[in-house]
Every structure is written in structure tokens, then in C-alpha cells.
PDB file of N, CA and C in Angstrom:
ATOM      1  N   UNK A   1      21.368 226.873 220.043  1.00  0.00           N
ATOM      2  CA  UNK A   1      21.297 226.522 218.618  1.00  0.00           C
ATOM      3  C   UNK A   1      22.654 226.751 217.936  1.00  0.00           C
ATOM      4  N   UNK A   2      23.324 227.679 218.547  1.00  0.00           N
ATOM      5  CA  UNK A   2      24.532 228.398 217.582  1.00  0.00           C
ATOM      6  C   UNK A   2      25.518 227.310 218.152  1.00  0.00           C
ATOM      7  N   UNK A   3      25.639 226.779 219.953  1.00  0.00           N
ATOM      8  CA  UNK A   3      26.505 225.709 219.875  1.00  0.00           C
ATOM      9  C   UNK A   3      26.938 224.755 219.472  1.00  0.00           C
ATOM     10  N   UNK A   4      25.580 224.017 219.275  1.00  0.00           N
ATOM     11  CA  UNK A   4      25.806 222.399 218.988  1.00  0.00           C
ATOM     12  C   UNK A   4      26.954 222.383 217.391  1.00  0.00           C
ATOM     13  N   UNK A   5      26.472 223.248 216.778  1.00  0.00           N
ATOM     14  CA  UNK A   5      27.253 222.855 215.335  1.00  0.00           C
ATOM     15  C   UNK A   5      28.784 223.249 215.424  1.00  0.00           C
ATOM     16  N   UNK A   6      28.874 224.386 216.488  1.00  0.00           N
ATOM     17  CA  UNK A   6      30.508 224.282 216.704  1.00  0.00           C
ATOM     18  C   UNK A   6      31.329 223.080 217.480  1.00  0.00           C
ATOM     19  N   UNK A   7      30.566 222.680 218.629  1.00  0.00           N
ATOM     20  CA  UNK A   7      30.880 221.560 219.505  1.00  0.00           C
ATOM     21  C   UNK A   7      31.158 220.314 218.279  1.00  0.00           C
ATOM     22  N   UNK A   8      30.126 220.158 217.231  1.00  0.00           N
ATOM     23  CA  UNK A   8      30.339 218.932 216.195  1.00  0.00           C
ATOM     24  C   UNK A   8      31.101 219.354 215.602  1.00  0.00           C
ATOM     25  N   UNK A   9      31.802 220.098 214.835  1.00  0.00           N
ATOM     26  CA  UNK A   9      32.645 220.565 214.392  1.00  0.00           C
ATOM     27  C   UNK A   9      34.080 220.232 215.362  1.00  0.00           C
ATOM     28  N   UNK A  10      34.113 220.756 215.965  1.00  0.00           N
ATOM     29  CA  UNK A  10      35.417 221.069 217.547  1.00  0.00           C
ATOM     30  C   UNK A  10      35.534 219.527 217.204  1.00  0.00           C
ATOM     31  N   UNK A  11      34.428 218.415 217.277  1.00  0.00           N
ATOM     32  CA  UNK A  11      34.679 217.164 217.490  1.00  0.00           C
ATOM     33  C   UNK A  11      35.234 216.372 216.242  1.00  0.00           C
ATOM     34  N   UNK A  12      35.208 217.236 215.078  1.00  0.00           N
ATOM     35  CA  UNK A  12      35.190 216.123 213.926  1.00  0.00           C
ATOM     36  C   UNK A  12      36.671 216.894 214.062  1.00  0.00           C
ATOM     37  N   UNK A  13      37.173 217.901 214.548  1.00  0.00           N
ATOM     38  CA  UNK A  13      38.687 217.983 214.282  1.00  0.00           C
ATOM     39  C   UNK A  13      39.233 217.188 215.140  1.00  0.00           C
ATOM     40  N   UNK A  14      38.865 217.310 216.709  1.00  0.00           N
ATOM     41  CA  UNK A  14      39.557 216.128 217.553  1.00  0.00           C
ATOM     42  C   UNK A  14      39.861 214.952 216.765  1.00  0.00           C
ATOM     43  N   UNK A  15      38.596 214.171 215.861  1.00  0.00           N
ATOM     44  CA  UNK A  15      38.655 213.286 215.037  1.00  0.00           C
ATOM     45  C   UNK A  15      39.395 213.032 214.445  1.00  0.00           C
ATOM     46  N   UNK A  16      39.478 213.840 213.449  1.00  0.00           N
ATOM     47  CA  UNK A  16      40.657 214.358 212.738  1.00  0.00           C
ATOM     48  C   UNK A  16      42.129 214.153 213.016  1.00  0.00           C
ATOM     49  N   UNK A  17      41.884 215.083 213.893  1.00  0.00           N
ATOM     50  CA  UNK A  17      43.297 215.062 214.445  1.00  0.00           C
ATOM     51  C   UNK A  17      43.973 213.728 215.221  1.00  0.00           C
ATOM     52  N   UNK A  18      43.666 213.115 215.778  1.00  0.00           N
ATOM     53  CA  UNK A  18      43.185 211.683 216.158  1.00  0.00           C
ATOM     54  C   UNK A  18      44.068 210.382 215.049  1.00  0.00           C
ATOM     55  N   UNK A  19      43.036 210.405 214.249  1.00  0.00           N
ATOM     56  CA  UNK A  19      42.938 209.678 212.776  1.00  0.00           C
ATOM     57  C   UNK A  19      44.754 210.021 212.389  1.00  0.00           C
ATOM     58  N   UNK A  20      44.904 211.663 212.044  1.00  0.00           N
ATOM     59  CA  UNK A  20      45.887 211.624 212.017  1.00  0.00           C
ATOM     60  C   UNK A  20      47.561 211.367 212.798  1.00  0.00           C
ATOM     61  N   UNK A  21      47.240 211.643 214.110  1.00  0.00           N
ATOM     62  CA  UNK A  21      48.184 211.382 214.675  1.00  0.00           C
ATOM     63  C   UNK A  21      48.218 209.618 214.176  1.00  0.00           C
ATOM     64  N   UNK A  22      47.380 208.643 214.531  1.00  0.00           N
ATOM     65  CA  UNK A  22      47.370 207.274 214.819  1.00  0.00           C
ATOM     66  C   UNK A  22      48.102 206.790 213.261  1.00  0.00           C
ATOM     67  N   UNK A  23      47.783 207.433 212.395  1.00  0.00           N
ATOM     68  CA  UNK A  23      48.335 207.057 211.076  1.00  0.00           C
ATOM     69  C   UNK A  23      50.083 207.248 211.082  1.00  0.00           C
ATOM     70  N   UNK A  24      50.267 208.385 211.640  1.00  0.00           N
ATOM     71  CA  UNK A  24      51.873 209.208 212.081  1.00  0.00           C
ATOM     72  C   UNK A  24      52.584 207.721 212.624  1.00  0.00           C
ATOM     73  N   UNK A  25      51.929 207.666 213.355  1.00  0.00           N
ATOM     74  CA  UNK A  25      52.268 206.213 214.706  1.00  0.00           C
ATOM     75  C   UNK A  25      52.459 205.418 213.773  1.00  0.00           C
ATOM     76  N   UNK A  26      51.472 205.154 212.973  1.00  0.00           N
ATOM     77  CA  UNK A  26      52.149 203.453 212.199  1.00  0.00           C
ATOM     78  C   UNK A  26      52.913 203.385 211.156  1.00  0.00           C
ATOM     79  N   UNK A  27      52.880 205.123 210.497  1.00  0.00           N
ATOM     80  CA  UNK A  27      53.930 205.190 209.314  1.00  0.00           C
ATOM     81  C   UNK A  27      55.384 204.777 209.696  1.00  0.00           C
ATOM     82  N   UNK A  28      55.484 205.938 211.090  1.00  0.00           N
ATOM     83  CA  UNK A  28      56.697 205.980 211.607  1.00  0.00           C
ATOM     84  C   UNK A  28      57.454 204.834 212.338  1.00  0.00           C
ATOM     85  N   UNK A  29      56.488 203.498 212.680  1.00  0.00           N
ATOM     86  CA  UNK A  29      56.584 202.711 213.344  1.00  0.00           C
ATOM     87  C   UNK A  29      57.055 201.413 212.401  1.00  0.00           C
ATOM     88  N   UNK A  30      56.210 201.772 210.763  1.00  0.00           N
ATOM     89  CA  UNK A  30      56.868 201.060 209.970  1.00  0.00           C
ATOM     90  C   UNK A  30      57.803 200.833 209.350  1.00  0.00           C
ATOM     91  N   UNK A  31      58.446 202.619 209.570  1.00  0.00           N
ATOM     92  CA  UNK A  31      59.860 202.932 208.914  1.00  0.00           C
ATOM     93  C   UNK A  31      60.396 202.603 209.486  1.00  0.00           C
ATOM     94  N   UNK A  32      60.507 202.927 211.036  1.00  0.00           N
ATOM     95  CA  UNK A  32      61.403 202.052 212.300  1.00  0.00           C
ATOM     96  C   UNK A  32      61.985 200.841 211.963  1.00  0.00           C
ATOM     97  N   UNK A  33      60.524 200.078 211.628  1.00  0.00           N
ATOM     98  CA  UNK A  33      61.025 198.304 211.721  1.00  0.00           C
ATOM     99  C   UNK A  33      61.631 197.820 209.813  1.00  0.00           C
ATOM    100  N   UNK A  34      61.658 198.864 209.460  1.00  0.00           N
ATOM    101  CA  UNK A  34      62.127 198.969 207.738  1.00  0.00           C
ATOM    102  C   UNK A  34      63.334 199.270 207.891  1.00  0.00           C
ATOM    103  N   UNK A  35      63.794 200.023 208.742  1.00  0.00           N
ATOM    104  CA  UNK A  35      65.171 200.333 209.299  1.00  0.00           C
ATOM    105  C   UNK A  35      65.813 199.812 209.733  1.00  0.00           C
ATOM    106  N   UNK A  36      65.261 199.173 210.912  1.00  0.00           N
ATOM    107  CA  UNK A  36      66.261 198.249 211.590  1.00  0.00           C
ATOM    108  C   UNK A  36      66.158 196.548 210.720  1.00  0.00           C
ATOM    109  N   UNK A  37      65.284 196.705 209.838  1.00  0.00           N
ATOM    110  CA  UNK A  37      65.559 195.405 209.287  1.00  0.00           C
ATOM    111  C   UNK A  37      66.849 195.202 208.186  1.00  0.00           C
ATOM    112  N   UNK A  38      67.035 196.671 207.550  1.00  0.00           N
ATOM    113  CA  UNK A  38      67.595 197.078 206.318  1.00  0.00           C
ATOM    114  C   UNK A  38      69.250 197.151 207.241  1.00  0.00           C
ATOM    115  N   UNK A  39      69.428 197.850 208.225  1.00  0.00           N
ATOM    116  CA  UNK A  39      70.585 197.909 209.066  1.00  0.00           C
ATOM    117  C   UNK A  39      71.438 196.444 209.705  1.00  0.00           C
TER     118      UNK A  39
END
């Protein structure tokens, strides 16, 4: 009983964390091509 809600938890940070990296990726991916367009 005491697991399951940490395991969902554990998972909504993977999530999380996830979500955020993938956002990192396209910010940084947009500045890239903002860069080399501006250069």
C-alpha cells in the first residue's frame, strides 16, 4: 500500500524530468539555428 504512491510519484518526476530535458533540446536547438542564421 505504502509503495504504489511512491513508485507514481518516482514516475511523475521521471516525467517531469523528461518533459523537461526535451524542452532544453528544442530551446537550445532553436538558439543554435537563431545563431547560425544571425552569424
Amino acid at each position: 500500500m505504502i509503495e504504489r504512491p511512491v513508485s507514481q510519484s518516482a514516475g511523475l518526476q521521471v516525467f517531469f524530468l523528461l518533459l523537461f530535458l526535451e524542452q532544453g533540446y528544442s530551446l537550445l536547438f532553436s538558439l543554435k539555428l537563431f545563431w547560425l542564421k544571425d552569424s
